[in-house]
PDB file of N, CA and C in Angstrom:
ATOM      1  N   UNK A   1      71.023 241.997 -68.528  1.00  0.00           N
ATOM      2  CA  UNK A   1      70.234 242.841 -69.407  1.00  0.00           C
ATOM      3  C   UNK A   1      68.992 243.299 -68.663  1.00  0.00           C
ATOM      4  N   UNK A   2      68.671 244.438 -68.783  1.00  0.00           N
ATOM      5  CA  UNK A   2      67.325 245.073 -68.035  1.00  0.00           C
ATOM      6  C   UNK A   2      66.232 245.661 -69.120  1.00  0.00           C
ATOM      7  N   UNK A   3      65.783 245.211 -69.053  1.00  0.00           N
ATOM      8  CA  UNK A   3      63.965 245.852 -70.303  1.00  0.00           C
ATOM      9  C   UNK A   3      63.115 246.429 -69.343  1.00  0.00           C
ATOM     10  N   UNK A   4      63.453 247.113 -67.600  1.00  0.00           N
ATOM     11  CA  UNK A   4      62.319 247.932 -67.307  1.00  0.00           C
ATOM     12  C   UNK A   4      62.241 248.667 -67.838  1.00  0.00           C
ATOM     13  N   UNK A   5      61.559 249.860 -67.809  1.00  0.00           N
ATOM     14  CA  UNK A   5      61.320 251.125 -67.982  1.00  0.00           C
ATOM     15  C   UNK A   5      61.997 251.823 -68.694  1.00  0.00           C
ATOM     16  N   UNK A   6      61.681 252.814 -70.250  1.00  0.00           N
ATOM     17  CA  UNK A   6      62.790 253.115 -70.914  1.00  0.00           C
ATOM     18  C   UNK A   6      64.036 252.483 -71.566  1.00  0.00           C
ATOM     19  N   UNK A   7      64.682 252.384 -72.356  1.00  0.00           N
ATOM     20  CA  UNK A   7      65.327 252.031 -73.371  1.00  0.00           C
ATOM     21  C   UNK A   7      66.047 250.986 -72.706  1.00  0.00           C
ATOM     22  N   UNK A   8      65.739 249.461 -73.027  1.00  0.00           N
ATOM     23  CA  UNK A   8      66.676 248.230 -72.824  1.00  0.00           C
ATOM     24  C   UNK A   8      68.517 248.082 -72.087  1.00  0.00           C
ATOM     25  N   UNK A   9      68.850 248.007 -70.990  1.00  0.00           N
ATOM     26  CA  UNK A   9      70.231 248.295 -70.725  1.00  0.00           C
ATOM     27  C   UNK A   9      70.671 246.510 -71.086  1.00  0.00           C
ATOM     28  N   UNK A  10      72.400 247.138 -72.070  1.00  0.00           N
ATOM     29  CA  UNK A  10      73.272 245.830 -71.653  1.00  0.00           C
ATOM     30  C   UNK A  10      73.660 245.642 -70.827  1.00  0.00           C
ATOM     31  N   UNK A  11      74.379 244.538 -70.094  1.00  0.00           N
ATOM     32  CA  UNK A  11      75.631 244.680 -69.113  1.00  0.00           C
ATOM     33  C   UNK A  11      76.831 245.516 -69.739  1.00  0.00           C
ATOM     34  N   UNK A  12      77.752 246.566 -68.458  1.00  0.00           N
ATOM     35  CA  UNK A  12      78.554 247.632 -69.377  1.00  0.00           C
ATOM     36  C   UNK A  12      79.657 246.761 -69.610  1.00  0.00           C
ATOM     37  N   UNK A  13      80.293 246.658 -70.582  1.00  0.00           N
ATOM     38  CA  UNK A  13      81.446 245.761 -70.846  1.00  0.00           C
ATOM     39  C   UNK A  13      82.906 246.528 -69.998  1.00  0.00           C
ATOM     40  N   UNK A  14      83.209 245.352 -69.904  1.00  0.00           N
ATOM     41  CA  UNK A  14      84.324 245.530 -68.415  1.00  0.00           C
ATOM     42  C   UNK A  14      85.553 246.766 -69.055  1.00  0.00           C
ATOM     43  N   UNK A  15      86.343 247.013 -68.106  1.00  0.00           N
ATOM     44  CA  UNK A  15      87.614 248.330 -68.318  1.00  0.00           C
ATOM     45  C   UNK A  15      88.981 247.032 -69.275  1.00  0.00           C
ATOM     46  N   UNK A  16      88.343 246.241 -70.433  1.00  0.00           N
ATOM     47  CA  UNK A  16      88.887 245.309 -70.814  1.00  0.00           C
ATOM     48  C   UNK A  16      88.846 245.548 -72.665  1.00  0.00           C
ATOM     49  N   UNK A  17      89.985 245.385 -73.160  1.00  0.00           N
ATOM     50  CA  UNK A  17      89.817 245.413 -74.608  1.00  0.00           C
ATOM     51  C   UNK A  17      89.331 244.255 -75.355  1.00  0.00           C
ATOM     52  N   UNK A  18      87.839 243.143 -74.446  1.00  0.00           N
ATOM     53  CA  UNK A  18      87.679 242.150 -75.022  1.00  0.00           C
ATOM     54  C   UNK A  18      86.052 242.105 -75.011  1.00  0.00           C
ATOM     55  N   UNK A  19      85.139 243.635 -75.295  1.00  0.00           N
ATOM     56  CA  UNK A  19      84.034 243.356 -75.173  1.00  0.00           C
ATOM     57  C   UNK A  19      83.830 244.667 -76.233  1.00  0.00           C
ATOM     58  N   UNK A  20      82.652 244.329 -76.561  1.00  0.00           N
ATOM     59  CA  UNK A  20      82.163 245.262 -77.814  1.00  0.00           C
ATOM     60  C   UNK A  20      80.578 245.636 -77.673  1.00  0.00           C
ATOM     61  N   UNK A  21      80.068 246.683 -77.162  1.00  0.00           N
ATOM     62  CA  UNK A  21      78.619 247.270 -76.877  1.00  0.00           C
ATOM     63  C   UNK A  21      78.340 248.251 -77.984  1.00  0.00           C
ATOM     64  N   UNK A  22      76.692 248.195 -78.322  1.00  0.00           N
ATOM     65  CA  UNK A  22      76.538 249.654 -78.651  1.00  0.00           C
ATOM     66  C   UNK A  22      76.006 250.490 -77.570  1.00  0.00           C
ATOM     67  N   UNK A  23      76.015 250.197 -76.519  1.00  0.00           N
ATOM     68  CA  UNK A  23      75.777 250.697 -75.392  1.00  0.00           C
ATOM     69  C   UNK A  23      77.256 251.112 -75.047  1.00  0.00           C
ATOM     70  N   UNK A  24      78.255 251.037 -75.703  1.00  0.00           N
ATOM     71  CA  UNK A  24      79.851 251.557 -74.975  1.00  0.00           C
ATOM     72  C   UNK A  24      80.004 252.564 -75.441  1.00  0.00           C
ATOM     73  N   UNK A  25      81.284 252.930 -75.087  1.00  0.00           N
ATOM     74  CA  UNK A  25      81.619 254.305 -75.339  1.00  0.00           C
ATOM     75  C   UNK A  25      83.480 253.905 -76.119  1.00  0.00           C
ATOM     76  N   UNK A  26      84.227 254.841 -76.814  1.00  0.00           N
ATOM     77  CA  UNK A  26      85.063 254.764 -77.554  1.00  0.00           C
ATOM     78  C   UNK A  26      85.228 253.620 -78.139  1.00  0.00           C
ATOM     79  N   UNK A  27      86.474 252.707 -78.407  1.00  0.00           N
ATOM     80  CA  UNK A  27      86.926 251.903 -78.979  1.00  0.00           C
ATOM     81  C   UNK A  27      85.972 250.773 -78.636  1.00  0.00           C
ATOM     82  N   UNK A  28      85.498 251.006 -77.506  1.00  0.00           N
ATOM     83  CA  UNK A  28      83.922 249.421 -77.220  1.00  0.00           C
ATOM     84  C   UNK A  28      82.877 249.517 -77.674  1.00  0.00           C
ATOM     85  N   UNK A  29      82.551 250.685 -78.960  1.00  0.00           N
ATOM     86  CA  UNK A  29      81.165 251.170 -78.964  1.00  0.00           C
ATOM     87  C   UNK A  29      81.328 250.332 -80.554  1.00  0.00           C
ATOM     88  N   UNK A  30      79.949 249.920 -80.824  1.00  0.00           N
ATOM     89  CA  UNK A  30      79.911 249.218 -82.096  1.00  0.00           C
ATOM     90  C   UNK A  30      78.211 249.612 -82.203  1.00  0.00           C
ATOM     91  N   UNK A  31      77.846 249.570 -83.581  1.00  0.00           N
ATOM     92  CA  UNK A  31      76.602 250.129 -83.902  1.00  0.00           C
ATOM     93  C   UNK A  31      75.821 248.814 -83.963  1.00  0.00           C
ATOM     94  N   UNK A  32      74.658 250.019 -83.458  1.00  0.00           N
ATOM     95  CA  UNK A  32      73.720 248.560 -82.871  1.00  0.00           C
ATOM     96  C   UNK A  32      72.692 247.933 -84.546  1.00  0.00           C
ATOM     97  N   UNK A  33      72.316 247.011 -84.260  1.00  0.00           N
ATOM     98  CA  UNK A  33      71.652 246.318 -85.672  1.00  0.00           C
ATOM     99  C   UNK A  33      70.153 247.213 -86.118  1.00  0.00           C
ATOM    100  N   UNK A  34      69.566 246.804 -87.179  1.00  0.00           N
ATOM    101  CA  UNK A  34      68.861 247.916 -87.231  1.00  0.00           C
ATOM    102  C   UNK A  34      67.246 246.930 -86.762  1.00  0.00           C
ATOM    103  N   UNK A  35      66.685 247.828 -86.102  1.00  0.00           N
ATOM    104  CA  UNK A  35      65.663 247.426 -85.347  1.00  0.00           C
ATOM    105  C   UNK A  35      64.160 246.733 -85.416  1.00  0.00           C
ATOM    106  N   UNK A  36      64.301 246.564 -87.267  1.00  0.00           N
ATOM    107  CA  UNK A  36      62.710 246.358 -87.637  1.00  0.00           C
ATOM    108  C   UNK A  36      62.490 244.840 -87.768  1.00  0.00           C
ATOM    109  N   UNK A  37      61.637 244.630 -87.378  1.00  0.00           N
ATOM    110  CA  UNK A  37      60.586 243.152 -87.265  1.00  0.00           C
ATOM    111  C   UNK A  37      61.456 241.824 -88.164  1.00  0.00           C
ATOM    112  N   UNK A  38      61.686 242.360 -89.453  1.00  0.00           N
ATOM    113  CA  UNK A  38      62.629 241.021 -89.940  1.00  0.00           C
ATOM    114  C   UNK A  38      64.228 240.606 -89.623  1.00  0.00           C
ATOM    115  N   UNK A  39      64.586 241.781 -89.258  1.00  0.00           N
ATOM    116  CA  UNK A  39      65.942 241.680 -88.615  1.00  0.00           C
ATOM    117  C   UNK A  39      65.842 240.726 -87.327  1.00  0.00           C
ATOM    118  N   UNK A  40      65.204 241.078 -86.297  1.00  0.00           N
ATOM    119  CA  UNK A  40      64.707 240.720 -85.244  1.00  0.00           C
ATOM    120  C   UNK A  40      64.591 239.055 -85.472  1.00  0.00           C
ATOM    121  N   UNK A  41      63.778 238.621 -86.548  1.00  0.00           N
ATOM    122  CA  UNK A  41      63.236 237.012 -86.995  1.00  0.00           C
ATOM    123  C   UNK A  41      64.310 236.421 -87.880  1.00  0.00           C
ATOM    124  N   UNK A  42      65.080 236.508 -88.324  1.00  0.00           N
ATOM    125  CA  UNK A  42      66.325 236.424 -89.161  1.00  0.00           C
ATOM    126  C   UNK A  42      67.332 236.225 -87.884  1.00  0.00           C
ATOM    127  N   UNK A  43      67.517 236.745 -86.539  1.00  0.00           N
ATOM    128  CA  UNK A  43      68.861 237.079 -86.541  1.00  0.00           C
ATOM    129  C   UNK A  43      68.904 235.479 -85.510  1.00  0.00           C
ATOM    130  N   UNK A  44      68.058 234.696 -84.973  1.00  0.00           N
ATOM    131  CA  UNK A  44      68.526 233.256 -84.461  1.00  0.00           C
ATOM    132  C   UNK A  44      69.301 232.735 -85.374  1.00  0.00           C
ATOM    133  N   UNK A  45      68.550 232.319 -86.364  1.00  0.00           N
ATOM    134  CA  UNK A  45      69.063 231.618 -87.503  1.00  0.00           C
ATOM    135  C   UNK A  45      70.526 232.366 -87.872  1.00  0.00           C
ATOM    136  N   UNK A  46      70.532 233.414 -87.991  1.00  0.00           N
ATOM    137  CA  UNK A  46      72.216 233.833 -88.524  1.00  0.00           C
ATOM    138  C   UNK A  46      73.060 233.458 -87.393  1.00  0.00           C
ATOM    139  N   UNK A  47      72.618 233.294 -86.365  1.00  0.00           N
ATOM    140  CA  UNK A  47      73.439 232.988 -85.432  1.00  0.00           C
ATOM    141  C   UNK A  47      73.769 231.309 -85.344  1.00  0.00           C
ATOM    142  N   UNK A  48      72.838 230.954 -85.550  1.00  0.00           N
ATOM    143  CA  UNK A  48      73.176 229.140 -85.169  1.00  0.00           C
ATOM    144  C   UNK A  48      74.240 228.818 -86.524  1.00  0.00           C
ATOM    145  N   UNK A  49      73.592 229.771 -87.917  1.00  0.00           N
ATOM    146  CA  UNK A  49      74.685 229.177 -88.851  1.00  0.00           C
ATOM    147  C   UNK A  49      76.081 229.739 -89.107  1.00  0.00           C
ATOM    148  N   UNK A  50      76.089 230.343 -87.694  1.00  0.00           N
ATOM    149  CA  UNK A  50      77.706 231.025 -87.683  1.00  0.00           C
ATOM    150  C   UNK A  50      78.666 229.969 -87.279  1.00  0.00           C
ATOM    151  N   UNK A  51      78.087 229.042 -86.944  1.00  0.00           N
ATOM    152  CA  UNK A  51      78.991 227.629 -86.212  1.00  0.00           C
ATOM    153  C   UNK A  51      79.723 228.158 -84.742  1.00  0.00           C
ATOM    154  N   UNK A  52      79.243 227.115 -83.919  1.00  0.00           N
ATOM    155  CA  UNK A  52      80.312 227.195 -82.284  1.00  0.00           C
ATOM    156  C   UNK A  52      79.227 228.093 -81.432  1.00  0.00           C
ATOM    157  N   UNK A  53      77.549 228.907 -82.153  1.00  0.00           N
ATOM    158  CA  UNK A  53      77.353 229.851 -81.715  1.00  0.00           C
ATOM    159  C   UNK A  53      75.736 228.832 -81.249  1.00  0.00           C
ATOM    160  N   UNK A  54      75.516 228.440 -79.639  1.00  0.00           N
ATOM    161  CA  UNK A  54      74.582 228.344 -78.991  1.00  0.00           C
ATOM    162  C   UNK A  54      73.887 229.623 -78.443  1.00  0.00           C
ATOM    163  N   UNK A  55      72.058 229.142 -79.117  1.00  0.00           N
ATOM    164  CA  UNK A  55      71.434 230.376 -78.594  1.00  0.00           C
ATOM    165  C   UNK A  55      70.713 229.941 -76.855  1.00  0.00           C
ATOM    166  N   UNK A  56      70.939 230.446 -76.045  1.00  0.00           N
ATOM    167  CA  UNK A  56      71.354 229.850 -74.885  1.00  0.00           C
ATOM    168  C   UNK A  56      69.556 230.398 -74.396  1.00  0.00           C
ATOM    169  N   UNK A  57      69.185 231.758 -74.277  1.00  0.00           N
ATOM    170  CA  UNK A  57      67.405 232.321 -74.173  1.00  0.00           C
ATOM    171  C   UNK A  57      66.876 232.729 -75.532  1.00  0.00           C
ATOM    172  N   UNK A  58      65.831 232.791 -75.561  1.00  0.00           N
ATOM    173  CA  UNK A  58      65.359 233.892 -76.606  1.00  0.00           C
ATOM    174  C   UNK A  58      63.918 234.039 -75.804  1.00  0.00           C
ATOM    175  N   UNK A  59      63.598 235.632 -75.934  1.00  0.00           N
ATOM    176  CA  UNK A  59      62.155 236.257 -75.196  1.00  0.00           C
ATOM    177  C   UNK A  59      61.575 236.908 -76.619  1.00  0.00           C
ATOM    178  N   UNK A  60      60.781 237.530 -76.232  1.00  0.00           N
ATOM    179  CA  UNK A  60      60.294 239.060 -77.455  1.00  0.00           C
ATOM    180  C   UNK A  60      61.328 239.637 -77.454  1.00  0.00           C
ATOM    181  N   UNK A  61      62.118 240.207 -76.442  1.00  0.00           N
ATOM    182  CA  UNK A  61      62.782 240.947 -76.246  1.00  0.00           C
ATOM    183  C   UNK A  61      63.955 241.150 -75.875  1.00  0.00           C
ATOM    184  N   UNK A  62      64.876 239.706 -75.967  1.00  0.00           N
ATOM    185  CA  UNK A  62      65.862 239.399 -75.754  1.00  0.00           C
ATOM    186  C   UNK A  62      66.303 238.226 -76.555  1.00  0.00           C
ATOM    187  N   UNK A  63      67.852 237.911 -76.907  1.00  0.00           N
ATOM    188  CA  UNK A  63      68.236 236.817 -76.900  1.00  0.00           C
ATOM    189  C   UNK A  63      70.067 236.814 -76.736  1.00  0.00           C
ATOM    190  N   UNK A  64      70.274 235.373 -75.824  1.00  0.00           N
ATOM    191  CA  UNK A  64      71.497 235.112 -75.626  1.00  0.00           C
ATOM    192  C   UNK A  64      72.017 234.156 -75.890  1.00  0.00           C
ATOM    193  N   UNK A  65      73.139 234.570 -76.382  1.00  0.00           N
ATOM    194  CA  UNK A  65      73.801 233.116 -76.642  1.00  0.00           C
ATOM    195  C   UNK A  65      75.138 233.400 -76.735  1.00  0.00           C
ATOM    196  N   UNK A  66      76.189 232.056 -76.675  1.00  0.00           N
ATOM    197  CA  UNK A  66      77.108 231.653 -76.726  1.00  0.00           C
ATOM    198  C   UNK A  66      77.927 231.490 -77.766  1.00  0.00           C
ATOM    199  N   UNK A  67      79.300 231.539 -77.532  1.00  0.00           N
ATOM    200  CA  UNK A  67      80.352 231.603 -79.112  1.00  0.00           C
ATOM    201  C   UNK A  67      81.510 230.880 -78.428  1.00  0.00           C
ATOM    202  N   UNK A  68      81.917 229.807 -78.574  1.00  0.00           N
ATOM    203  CA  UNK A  68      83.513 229.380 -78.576  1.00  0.00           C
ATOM    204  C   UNK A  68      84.652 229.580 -79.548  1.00  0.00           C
ATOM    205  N   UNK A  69      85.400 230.213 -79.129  1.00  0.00           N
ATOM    206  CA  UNK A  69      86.588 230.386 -79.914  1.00  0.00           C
ATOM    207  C   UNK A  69      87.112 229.566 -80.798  1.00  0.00           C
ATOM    208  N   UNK A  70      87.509 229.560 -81.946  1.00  0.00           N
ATOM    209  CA  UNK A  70      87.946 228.283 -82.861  1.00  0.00           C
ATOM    210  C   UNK A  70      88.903 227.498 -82.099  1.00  0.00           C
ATOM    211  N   UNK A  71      89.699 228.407 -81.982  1.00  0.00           N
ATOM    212  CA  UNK A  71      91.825 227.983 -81.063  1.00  0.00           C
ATOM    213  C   UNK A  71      91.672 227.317 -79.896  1.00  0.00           C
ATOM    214  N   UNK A  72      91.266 228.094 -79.170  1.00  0.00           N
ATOM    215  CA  UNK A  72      91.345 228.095 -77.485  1.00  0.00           C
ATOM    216  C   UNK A  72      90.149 227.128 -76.846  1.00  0.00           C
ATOM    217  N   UNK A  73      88.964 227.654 -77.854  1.00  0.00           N
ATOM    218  CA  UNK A  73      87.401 227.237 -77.216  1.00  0.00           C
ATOM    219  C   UNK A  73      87.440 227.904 -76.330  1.00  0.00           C
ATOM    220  N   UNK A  74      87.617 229.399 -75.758  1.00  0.00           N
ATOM    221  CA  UNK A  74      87.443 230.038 -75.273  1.00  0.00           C
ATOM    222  C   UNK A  74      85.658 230.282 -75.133  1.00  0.00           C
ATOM    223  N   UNK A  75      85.006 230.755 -74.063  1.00  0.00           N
ATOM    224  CA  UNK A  75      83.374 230.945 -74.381  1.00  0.00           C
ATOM    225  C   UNK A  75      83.654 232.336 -74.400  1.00  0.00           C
ATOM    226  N   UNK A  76      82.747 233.104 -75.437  1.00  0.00           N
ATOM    227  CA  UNK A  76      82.023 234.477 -75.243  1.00  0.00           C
ATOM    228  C   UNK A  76      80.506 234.502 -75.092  1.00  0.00           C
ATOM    229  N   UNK A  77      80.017 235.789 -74.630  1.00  0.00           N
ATOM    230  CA  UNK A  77      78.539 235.607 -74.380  1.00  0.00           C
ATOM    231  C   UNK A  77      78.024 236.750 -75.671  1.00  0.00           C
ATOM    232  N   UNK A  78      77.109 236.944 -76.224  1.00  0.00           N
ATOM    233  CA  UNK A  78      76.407 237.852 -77.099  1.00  0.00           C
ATOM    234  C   UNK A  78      75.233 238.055 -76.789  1.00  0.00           C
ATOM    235  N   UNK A  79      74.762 239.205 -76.110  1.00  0.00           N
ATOM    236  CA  UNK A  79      73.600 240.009 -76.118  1.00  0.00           C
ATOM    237  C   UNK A  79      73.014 240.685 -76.738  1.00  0.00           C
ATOM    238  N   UNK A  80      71.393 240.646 -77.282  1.00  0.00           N
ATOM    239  CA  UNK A  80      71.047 241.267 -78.378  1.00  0.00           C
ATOM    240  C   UNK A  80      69.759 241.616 -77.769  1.00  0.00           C
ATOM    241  N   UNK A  81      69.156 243.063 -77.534  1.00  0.00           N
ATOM    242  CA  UNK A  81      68.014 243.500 -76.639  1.00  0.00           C
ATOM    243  C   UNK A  81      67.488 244.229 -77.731  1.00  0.00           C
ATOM    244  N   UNK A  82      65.819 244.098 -78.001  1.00  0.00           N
ATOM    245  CA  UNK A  82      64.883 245.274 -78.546  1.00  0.00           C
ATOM    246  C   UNK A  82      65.092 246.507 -78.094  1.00  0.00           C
ATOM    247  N   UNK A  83      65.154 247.703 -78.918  1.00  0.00           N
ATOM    248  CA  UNK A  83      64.689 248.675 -78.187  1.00  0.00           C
ATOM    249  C   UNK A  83      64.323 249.626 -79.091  1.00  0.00           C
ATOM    250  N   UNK A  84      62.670 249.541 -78.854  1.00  0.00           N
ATOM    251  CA  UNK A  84      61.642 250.206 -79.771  1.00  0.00           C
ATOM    252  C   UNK A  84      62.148 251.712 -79.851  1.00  0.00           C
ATOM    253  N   UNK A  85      62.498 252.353 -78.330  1.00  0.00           N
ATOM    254  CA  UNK A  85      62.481 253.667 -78.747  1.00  0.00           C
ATOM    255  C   UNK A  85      63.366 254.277 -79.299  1.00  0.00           C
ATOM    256  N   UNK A  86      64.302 253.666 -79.623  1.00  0.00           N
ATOM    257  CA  UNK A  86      65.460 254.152 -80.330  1.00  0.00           C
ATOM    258  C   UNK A  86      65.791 253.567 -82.039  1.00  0.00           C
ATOM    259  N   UNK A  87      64.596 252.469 -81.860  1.00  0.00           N
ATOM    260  CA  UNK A  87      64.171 251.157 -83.386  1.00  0.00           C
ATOM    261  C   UNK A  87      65.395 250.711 -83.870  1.00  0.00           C
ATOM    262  N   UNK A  88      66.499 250.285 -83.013  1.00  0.00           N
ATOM    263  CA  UNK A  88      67.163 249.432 -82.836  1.00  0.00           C
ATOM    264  C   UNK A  88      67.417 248.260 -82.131  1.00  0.00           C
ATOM    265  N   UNK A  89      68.042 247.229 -82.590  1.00  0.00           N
ATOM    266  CA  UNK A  89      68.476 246.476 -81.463  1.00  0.00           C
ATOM    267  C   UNK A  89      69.935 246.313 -81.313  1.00  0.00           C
ATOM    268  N   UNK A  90      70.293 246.641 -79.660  1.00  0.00           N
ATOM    269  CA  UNK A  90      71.488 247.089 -79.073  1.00  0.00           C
ATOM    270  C   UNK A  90      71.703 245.612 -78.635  1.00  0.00           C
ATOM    271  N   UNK A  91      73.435 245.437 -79.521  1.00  0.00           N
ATOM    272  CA  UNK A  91      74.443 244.441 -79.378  1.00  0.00           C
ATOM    273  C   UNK A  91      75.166 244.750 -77.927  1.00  0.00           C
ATOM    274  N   UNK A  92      75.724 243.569 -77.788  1.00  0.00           N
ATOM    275  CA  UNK A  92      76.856 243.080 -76.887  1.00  0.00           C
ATOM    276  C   UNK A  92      77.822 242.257 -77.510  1.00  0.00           C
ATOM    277  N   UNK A  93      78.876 241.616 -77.344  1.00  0.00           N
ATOM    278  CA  UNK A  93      79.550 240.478 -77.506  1.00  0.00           C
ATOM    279  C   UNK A  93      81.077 240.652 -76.307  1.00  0.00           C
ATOM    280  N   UNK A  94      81.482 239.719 -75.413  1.00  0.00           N
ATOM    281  CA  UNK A  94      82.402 239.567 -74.608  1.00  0.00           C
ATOM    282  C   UNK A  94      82.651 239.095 -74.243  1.00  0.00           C
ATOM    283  N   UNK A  95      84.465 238.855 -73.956  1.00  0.00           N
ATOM    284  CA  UNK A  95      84.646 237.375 -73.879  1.00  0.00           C
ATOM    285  C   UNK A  95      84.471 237.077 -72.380  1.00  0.00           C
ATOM    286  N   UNK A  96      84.957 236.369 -71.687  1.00  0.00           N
ATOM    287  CA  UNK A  96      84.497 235.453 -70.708  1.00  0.00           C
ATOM    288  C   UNK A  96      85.667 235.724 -69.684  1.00  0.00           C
ATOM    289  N   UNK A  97      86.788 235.201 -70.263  1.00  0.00           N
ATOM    290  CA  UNK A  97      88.174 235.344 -69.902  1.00  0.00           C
ATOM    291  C   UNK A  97      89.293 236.060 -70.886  1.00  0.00           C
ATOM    292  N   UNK A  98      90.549 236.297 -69.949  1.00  0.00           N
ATOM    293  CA  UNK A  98      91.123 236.905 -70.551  1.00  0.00           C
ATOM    294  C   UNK A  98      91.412 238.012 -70.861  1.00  0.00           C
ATOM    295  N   UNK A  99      92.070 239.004 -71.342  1.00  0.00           N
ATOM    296  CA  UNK A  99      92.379 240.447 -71.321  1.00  0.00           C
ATOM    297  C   UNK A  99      92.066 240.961 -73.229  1.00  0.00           C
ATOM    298  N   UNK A 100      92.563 240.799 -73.662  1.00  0.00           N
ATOM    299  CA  UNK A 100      92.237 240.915 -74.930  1.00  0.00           C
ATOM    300  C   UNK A 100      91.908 239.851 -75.898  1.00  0.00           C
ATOM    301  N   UNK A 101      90.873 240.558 -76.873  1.00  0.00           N
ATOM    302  CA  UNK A 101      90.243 239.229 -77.769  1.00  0.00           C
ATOM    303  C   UNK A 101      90.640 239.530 -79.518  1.00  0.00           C
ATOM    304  N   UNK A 102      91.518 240.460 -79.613  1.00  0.00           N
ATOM    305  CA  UNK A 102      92.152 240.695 -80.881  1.00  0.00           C
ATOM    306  C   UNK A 102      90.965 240.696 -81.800  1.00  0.00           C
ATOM    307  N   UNK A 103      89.981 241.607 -81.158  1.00  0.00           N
ATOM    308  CA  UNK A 103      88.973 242.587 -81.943  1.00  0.00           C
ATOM    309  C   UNK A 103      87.825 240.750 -82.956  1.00  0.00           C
ATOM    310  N   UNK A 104      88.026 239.458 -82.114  1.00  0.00           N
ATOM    311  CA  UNK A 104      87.445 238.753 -82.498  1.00  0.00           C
ATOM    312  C   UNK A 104      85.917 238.881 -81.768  1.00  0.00           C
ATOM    313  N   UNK A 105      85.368 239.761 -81.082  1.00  0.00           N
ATOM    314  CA  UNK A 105      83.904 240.093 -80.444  1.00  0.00           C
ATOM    315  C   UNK A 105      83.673 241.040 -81.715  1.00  0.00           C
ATOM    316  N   UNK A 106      84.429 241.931 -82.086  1.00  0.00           N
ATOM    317  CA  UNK A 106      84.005 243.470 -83.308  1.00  0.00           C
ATOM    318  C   UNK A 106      83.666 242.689 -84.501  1.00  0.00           C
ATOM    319  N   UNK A 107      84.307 241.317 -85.223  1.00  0.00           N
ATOM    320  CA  UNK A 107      84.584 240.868 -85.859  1.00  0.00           C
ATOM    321  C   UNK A 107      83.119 240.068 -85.938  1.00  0.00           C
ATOM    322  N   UNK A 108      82.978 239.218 -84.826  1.00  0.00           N
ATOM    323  CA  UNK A 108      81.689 238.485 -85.006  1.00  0.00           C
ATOM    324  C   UNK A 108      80.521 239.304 -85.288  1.00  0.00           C
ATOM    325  N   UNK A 109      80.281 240.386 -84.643  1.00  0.00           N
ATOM    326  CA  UNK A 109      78.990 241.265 -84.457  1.00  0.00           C
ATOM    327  C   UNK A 109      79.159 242.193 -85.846  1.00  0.00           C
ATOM    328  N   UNK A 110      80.235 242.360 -86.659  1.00  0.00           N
ATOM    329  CA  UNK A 110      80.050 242.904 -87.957  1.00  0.00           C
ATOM    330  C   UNK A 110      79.446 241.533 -88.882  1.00  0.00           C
ATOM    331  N   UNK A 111      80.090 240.166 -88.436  1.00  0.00           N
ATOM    332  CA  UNK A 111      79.463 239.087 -89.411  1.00  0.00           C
ATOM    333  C   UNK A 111      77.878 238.939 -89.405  1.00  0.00           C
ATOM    334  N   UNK A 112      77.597 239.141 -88.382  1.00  0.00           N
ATOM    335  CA  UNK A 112      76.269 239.109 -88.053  1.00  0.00           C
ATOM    336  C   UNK A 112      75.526 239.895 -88.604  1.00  0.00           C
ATOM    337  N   UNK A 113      75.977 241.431 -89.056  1.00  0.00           N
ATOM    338  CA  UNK A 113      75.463 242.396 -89.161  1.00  0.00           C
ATOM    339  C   UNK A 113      75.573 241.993 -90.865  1.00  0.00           C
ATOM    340  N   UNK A 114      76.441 241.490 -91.296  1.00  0.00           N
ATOM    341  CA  UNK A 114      76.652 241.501 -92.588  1.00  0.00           C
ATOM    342  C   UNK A 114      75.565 240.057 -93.471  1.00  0.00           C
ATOM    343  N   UNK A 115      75.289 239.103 -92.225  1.00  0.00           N
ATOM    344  CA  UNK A 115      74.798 237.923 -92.829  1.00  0.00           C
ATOM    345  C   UNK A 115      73.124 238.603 -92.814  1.00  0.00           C
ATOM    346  N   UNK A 116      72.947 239.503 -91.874  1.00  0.00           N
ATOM    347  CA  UNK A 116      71.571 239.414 -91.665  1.00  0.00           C
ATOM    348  C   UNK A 116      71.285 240.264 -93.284  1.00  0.00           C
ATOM    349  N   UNK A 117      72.161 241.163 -93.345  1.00  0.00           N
ATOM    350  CA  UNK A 117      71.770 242.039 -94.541  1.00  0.00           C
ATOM    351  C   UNK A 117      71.436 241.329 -96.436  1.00  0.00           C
ATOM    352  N   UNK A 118      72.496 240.178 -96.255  1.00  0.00           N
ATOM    353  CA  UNK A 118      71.959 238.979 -97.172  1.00  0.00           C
ATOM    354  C   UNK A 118      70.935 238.369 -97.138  1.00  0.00           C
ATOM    355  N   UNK A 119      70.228 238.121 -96.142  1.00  0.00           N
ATOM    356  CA  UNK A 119      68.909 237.282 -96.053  1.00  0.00           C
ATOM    357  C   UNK A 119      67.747 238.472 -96.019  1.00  0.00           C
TER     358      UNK A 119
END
């Protein structure tokens, strides 16, 4: 993840049907969370009570963390970057290994999107 200059970059998710950006383009592109101050303070906590999900950094302006697969225990990584000028914050989620994740990265990052909107 990069926060120099201008709008926050993810890592680009690989030529793989097992990663989900709003930084992607077609079938990898997923909308990023919405960007204001309580979303931002809310979204650790939605994450630790998703179960399997270690928050691995957290900055102002970043946080990462970890997801194991129920089945496999497969690891995925989830990236979540500020970015004021656009007053969003731009998702990631991807798996680790493997070729396809049967849309379980699209799946988590809509739960997320859906728990934060309850609290």
């Amino acid at each position: 993840m990069s926060t120099d200059a201008g709008s926050p970059q993810l890592r680009p998710c690989p030529r793989k049907p097992n990663c989900v950006s709003s930084q992607g383009r077609g079938k990898q592109y997923i909308e990023p969370l919405p960007g204001d101050e309580g979303t931002w303070e809310r979204l650790p906590g939605v994450l630790e009570a998703l179960g399997g999900v270690r928050l691995v950094e957290q900055t102002a302006e970043t946080i990462r963390a970890e997801a194991r697969t129920r089945v496999l225990r497969f690891v995925d990584d989830l990236d979540f970057v500020r970015d004021p000028e656009q007053g969003v914050i731009q998702v990631r989620s991807a798996s680790r290994l493997g070729y396809s994740d049967f849309g379980v990265n699209r799946r988590r990052l809509e739960t997320v999107r859906s728990e934060l909107k309850k609290r």
